[in-house]
C-alpha atoms as a PDB file:
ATOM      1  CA  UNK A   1       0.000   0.000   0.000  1.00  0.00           C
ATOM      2  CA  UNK A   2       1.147   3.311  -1.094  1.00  0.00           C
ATOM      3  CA  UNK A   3       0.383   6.392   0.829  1.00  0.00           C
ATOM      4  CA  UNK A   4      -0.839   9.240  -1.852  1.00  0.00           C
ATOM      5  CA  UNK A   5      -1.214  11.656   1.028  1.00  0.00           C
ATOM      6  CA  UNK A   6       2.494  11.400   1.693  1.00  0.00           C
ATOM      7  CA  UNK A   7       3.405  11.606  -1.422  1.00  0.00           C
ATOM      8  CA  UNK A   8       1.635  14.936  -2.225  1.00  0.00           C
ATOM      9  CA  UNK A   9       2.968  16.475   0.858  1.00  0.00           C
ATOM     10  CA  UNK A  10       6.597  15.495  -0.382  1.00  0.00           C
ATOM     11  CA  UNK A  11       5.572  16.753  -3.779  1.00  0.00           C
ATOM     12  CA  UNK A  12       4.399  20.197  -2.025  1.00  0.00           C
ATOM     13  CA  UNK A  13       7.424  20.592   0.475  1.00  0.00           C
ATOM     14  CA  UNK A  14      10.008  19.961  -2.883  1.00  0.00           C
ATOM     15  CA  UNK A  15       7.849  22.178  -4.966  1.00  0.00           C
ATOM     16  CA  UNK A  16       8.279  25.034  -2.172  1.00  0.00           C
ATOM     17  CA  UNK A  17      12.167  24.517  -2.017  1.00  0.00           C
ATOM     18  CA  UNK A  18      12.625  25.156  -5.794  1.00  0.00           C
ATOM     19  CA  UNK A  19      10.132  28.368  -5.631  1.00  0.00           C
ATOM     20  CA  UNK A  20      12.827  29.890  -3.016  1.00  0.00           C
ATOM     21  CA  UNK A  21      15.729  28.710  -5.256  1.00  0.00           C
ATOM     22  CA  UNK A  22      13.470  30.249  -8.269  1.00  0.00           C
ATOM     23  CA  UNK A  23      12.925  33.090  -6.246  1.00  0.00           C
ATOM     24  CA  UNK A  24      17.276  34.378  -6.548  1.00  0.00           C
ATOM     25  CA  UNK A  25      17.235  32.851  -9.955  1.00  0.00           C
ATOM     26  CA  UNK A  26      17.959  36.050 -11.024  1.00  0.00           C
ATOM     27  CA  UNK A  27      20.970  37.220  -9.537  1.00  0.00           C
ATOM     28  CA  UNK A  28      24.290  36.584 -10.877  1.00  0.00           C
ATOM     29  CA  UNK A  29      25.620  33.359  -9.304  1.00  0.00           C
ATOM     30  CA  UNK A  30      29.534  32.181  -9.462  1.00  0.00           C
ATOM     31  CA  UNK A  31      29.884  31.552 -13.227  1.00  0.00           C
ATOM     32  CA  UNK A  32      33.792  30.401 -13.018  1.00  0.00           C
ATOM     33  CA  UNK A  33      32.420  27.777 -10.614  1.00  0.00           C
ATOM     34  CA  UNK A  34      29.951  26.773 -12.128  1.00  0.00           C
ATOM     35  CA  UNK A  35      32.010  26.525 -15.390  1.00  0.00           C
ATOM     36  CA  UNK A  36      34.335  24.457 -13.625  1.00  0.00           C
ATOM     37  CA  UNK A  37      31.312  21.876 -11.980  1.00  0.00           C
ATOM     38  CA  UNK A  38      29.468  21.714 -15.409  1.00  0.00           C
ATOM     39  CA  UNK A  39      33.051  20.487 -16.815  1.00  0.00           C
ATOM     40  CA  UNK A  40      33.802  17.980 -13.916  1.00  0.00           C
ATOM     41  CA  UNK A  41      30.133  16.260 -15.141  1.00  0.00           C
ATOM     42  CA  UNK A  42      31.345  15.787 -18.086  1.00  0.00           C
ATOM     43  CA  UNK A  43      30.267  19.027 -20.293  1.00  0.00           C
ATOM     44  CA  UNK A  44      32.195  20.179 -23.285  1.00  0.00           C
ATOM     45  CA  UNK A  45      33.190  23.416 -23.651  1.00  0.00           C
ATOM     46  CA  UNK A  46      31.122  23.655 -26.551  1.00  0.00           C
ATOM     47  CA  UNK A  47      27.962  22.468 -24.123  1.00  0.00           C
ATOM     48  CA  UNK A  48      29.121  25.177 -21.231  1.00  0.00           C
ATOM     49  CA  UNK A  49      29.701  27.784 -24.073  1.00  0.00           C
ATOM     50  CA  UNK A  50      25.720  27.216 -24.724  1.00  0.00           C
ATOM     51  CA  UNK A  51      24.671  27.605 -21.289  1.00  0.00           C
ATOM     52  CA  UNK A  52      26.680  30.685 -21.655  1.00  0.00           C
ATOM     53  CA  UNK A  53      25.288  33.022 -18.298  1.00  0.00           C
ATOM     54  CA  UNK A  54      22.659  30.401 -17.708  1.00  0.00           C
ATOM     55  CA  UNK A  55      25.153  28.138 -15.855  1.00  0.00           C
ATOM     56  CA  UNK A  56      25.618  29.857 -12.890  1.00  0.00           C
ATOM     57  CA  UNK A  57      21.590  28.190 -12.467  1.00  0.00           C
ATOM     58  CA  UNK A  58      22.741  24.787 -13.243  1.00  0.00           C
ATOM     59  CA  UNK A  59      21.024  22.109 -10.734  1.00  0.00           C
ATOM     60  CA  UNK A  60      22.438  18.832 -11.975  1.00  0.00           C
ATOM     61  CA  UNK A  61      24.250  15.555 -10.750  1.00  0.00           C
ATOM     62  CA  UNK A  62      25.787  14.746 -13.989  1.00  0.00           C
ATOM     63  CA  UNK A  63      25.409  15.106 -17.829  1.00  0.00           C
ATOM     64  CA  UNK A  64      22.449  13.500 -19.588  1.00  0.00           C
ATOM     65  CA  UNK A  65      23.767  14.478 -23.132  1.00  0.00           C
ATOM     66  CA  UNK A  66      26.627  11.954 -23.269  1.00  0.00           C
ATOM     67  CA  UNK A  67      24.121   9.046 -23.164  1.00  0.00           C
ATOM     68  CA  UNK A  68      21.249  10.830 -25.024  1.00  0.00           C
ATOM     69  CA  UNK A  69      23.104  11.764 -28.351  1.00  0.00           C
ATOM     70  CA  UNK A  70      20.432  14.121 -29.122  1.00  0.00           C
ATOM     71  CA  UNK A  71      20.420  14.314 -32.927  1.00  0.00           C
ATOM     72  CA  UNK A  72      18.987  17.325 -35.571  1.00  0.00           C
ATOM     73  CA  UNK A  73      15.321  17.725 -35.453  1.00  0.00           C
ATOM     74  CA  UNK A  74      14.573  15.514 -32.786  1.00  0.00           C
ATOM     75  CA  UNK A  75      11.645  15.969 -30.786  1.00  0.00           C
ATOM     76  CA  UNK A  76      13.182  15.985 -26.683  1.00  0.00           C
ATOM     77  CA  UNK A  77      11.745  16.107 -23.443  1.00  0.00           C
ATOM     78  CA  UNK A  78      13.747  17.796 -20.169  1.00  0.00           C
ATOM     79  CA  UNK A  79      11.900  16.525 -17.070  1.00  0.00           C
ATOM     80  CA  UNK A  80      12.598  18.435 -14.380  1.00  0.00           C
ATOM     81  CA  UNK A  81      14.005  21.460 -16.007  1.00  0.00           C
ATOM     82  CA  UNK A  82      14.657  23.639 -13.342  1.00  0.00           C
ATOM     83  CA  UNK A  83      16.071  27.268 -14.469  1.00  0.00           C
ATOM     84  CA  UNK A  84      16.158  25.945 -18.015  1.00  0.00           C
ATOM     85  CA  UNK A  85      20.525  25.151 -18.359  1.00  0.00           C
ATOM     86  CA  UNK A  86      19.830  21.196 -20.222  1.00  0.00           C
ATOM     87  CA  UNK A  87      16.996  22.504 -21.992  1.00  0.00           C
ATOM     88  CA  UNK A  88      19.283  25.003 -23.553  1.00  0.00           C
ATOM     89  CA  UNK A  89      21.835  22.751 -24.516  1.00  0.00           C
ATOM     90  CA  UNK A  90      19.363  20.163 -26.381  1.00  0.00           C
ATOM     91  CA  UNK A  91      17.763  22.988 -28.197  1.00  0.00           C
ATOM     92  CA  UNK A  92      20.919  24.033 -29.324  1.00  0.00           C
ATOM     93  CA  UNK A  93      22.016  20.044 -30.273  1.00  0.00           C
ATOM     94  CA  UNK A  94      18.640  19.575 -31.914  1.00  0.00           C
ATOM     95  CA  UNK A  95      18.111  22.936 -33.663  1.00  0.00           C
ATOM     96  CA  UNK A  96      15.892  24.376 -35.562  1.00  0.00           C
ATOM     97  CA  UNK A  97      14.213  21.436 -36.879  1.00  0.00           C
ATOM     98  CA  UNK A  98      13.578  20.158 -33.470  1.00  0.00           C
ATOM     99  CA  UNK A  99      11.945  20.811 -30.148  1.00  0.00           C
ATOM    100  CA  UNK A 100      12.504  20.818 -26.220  1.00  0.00           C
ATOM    101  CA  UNK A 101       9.691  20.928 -24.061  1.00  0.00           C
ATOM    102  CA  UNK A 102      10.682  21.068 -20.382  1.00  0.00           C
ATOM    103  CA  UNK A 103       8.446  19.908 -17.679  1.00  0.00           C
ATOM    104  CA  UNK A 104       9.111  21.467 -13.810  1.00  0.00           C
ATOM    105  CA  UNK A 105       6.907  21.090 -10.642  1.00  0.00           C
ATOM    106  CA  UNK A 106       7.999  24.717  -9.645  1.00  0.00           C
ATOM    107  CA  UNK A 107       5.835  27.809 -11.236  1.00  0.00           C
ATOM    108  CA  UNK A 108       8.704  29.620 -10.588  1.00  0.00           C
ATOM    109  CA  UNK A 109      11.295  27.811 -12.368  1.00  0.00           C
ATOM    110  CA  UNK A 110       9.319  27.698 -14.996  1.00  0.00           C
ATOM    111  CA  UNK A 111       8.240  31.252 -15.394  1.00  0.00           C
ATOM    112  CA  UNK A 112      12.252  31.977 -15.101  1.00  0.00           C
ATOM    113  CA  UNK A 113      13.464  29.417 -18.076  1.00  0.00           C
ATOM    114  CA  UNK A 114      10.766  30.837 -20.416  1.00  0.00           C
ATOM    115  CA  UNK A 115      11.826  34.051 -19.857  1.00  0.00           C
ATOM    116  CA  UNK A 116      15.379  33.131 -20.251  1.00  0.00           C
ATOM    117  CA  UNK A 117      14.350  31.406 -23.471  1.00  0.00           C
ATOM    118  CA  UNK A 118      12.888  34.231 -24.478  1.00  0.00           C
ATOM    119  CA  UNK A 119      16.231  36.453 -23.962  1.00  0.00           C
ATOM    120  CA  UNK A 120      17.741  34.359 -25.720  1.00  0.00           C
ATOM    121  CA  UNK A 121      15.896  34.439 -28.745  1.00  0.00           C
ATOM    122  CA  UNK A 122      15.940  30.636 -27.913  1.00  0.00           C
ATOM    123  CA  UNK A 123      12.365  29.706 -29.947  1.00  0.00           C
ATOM    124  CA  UNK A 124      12.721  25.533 -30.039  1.00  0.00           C
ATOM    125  CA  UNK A 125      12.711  25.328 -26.406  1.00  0.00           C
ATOM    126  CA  UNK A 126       9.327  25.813 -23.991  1.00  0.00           C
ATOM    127  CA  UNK A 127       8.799  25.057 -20.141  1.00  0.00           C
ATOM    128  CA  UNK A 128       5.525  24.575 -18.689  1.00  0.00           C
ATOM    129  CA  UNK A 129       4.648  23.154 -14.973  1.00  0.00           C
ATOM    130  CA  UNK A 130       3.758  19.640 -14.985  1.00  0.00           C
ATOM    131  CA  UNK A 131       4.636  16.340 -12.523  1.00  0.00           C
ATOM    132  CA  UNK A 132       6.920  13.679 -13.885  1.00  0.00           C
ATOM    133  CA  UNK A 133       4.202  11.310 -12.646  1.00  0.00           C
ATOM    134  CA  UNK A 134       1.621  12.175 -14.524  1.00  0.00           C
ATOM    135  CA  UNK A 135       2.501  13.696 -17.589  1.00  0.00           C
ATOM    136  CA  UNK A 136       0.364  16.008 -19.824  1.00  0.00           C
ATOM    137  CA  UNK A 137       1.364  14.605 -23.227  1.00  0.00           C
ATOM    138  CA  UNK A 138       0.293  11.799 -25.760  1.00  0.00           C
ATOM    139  CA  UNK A 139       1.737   8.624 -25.794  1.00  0.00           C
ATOM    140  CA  UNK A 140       4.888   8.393 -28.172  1.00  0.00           C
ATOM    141  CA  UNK A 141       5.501  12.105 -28.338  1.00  0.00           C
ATOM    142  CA  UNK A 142       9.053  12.613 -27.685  1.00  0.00           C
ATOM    143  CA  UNK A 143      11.897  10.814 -29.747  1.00  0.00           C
ATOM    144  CA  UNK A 144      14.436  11.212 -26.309  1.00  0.00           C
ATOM    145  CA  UNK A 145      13.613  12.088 -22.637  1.00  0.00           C
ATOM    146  CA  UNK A 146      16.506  13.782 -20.444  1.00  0.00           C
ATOM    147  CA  UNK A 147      16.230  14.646 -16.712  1.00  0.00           C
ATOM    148  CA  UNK A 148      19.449  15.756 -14.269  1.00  0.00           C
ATOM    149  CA  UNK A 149      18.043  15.158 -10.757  1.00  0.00           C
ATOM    150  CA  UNK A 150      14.701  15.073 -11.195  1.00  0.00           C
ATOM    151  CA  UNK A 151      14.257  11.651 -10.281  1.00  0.00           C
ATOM    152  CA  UNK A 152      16.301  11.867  -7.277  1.00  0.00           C
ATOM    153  CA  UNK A 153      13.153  14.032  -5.657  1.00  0.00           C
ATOM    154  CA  UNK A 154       9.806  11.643  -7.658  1.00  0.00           C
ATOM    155  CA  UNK A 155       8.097  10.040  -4.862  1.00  0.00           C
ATOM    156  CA  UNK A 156       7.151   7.127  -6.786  1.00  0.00           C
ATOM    157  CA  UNK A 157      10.476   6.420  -9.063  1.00  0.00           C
ATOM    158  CA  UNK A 158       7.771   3.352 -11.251  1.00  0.00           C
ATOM    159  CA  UNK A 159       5.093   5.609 -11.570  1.00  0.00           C
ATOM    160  CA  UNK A 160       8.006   8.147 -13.141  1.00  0.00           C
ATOM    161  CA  UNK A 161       9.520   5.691 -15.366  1.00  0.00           C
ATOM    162  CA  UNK A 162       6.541   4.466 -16.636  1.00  0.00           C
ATOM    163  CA  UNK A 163       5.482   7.873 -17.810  1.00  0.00           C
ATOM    164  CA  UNK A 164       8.888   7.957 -19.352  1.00  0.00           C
ATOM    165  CA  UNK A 165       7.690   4.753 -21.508  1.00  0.00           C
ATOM    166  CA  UNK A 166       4.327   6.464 -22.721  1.00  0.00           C
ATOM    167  CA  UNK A 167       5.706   9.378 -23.705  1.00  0.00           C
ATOM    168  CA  UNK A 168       8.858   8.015 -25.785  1.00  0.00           C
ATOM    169  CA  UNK A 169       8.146   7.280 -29.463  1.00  0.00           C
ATOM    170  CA  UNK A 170       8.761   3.313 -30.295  1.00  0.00           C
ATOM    171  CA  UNK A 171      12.837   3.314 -30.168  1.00  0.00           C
ATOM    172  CA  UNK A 172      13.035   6.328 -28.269  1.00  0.00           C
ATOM    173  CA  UNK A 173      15.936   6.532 -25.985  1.00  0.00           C
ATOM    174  CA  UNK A 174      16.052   8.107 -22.486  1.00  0.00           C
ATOM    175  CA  UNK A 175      19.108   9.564 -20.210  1.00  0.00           C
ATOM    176  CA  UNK A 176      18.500   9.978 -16.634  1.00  0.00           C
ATOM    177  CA  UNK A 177      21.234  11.268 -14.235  1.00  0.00           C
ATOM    178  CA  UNK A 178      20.385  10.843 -10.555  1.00  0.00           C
ATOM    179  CA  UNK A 179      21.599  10.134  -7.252  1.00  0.00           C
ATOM    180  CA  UNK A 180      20.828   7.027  -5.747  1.00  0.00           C
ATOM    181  CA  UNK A 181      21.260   4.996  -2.164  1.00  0.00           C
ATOM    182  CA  UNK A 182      23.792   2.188  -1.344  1.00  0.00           C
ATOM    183  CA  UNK A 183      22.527   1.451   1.829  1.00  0.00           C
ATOM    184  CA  UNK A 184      19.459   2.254   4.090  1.00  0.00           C
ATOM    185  CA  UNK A 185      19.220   5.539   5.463  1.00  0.00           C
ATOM    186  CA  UNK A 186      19.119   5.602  10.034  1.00  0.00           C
ATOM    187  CA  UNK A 187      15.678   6.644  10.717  1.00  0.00           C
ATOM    188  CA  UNK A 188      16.621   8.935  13.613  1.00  0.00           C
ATOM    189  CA  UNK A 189      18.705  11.411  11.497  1.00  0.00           C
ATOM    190  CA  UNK A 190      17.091  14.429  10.122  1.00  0.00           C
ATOM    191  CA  UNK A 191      18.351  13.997   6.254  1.00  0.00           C
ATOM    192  CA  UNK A 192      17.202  16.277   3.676  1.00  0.00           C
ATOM    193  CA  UNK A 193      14.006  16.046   1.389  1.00  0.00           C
ATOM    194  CA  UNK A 194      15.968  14.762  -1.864  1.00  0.00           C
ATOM    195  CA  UNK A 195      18.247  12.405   0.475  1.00  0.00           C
ATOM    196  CA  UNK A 196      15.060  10.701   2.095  1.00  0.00           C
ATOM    197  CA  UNK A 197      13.177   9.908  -1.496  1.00  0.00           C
ATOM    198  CA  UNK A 198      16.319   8.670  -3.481  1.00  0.00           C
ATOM    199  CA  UNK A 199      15.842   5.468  -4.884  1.00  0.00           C
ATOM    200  CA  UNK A 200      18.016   2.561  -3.848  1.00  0.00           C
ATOM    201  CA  UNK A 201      20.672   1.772  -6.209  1.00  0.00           C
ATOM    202  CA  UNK A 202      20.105  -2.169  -6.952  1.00  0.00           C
ATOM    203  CA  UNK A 203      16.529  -1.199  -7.783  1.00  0.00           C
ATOM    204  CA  UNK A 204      16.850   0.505 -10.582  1.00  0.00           C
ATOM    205  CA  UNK A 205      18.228  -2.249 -13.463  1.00  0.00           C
ATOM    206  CA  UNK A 206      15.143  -4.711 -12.366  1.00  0.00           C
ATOM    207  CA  UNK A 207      12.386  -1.631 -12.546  1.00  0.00           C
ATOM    208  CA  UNK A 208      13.315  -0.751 -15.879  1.00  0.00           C
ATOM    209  CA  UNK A 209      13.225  -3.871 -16.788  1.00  0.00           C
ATOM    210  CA  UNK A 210      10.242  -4.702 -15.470  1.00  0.00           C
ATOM    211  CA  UNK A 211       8.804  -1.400 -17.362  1.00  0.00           C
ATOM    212  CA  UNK A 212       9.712  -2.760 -20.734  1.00  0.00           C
ATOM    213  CA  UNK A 213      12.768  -1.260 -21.236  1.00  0.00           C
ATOM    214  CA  UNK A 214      15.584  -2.198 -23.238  1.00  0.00           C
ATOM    215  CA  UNK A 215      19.542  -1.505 -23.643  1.00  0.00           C
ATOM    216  CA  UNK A 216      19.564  -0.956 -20.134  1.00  0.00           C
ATOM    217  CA  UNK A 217      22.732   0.728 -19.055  1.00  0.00           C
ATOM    218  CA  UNK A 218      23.377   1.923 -15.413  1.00  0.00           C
ATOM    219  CA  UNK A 219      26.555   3.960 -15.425  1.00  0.00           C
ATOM    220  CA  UNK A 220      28.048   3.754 -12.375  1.00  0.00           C
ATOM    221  CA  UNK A 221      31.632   5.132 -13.915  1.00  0.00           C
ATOM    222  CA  UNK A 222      31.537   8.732 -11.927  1.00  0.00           C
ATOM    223  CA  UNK A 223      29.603   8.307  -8.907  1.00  0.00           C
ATOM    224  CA  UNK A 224      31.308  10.089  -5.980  1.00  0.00           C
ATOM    225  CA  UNK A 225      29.410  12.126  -4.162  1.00  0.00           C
ATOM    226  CA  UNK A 226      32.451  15.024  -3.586  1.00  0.00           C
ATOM    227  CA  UNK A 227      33.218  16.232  -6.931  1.00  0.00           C
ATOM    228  CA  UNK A 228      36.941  17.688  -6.007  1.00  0.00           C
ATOM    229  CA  UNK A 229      36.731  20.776  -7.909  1.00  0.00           C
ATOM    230  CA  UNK A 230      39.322  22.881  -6.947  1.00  0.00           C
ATOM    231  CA  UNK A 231      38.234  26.400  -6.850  1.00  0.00           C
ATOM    232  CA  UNK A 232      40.236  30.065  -6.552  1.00  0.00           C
ATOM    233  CA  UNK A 233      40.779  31.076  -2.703  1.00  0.00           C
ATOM    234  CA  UNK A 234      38.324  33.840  -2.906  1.00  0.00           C
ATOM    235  CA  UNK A 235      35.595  31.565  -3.799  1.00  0.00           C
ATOM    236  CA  UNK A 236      33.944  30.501  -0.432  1.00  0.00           C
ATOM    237  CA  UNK A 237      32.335  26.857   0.264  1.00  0.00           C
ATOM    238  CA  UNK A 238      28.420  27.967   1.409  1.00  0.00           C
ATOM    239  CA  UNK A 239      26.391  28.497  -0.533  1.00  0.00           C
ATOM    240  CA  UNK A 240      25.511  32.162   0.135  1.00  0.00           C
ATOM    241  CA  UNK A 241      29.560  32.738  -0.302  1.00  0.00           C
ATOM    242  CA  UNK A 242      29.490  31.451  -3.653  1.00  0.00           C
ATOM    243  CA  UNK A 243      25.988  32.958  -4.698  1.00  0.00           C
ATOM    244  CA  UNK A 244      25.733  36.612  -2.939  1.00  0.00           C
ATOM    245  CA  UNK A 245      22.527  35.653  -1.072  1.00  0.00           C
ATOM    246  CA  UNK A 246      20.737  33.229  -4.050  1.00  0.00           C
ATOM    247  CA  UNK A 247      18.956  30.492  -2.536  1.00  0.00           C
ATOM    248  CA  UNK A 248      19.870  26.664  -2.536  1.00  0.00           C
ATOM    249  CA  UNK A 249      17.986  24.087  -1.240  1.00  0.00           C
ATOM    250  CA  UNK A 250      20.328  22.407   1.384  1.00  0.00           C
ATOM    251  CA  UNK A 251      23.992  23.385   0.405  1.00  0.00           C
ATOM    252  CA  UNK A 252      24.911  25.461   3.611  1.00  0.00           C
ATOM    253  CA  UNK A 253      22.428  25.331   5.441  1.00  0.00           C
ATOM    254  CA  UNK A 254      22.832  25.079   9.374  1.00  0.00           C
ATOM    255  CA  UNK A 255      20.080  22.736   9.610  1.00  0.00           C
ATOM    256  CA  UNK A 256      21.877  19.924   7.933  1.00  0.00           C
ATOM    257  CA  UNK A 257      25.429  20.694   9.322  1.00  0.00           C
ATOM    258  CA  UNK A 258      25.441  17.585  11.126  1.00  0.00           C
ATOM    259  CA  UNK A 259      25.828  15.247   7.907  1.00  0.00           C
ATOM    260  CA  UNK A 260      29.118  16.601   7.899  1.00  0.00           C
ATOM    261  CA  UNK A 261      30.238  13.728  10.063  1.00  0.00           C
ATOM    262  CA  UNK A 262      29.161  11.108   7.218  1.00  0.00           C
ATOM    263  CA  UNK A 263      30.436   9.774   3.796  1.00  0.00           C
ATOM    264  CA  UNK A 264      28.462  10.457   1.120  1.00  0.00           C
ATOM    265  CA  UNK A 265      30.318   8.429  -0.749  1.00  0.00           C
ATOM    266  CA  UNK A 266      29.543   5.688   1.212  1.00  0.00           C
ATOM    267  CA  UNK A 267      25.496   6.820   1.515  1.00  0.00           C
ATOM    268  CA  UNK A 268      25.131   7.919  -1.942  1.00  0.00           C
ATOM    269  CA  UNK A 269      26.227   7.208  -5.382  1.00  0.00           C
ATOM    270  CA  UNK A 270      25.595   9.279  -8.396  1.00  0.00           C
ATOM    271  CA  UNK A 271      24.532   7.276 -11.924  1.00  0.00           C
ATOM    272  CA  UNK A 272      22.916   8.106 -15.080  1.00  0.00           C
ATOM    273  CA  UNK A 273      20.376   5.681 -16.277  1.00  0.00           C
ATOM    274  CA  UNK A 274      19.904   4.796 -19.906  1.00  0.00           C
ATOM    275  CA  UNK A 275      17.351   2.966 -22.023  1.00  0.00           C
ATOM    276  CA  UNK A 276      15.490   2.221 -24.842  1.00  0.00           C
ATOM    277  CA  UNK A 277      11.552   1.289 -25.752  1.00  0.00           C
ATOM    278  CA  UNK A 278      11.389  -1.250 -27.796  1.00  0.00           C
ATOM    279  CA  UNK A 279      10.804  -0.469 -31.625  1.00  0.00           C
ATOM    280  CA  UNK A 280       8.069  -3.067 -31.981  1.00  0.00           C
END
């Protein structure tokens, strides 16, 4: 038995974090770092040269455009588009024959990649609010489906994926990055909203599966939590020292000081999950 209740109220109290974060969107952020995390993930320069000023919003775990090989005038899908940095990217991979439509449970997020689209005379990419689990589109719309950390926060992960496989046109491909658990969580702890809905790790090959996927890859081959950027001495480690005042959702914050004592590494490990529907 599932509890909907709960799930709606983890749904709300993730949808409220990303309105605060939505809410700074606007303010200049640390581009340099944020040049030098989009390039640890495994961006080109050509990718981070897209996302131009738009990086300093990036929200990602790793890079979803490795694994999705977005081609010319293919029809894509960003779920969980945040401020709008991926959808970017795979408008600018797809061009103008194609089309990104990126889904976010935050109004705010939303509001702020359509008008970034917009200043960017971007006109193949739109954003609308809309939940991964129940998706407002007809089946076998979108030719590849992208998300970077979206998953880490669906309540129901099957319900998610399953949307994935309506959606995706008969050998449509998907690229999910997302952090995942090694090993059960204490109960006592107070762990943060994302932490406490990530999906365990040897879960995720046998639900895809069990979906209908195939091609099934779970890349495992960068999946340390600590990224080991190094970064110039006047750039500080909080989050309001590297962002003048813009909002995260955890990174800093007092309230979760106390998972400094654990290894992430050990809790968590970062993968990016591909697939395929079948043609037939």
């Amino acid at each position: 038995y599932k509890d909907e209740n709960s799930d709606d109220k983890l749904k709300a109290e993730i949808k409220e974090a990303y309105e605060k974060v939505a809410s700074t969107a606007h303010m200049q952020g640390n581009i340099r770092l944020a040049n030098k995390v989009m390039s640890r993930l495994g961006y080109t320069n050509h990718q981070i040269q897209v996302a131009g000023v738009d990086a300093y919003n990036y929200q990602g775990v790793g890079c979803p455009h490795t694994h999705a090989k977005i081609q010319p005038g293919e029809n894509v899908l960003d779920i969980g588009s945040g401020l709008g940095v991926d959808s970017f990217i795979a408008a600018a991979t797809t061009g103008e024959t194609g089309f990104v439509t990126g889904i976010d449970i935050s109004k705010g997020e939303v509001l702020h990649a359509n008008t970034r689209a917009e200043a960017r005379e971007c006109k193949n990419a739109k954003f609308i609010q809309a939940d991964m689990e129940s998706m407002p589109f007809k089946d076998e719309s979108f030719d590849v489906i992208v998300s970077n950390g979206a998953f880490c926060l669906a309540p129901d992960k099957e319900k998610a994926f399953k949307e994935i496989y309506r959606v995706l046109k008969p050998g449509g491909r998907f690229s999910v990055c997302c952090t995942t658990l090694l090993t059960s969580l204490e109960e006592q702890v107070n762990w943060p909203i994302c932490m406490r809905v990530f999906m365990p790790l040897v879960n995720a090959e046998p639900m895809l599966k069990s979906i209908g996927f195939q091609n099934i890859l779970v890349d495992d081959s960068d999946s340390k939590m600590d990224l080991e950027i190094s970064v110039d001495e006047d750039v500080g480690v909080s989050s309001e020292n590297i962002s003048g005042g813009r909002k995260g959702v955890h990174v800093g914050s007092e309230e979760f000081r106390h998972l400094e004592n654990y290894d992430m590494n050990k809790l968590c490990a970062r993968v990016v999950l591909v697939g395929v529907k079948p043609s037939v």
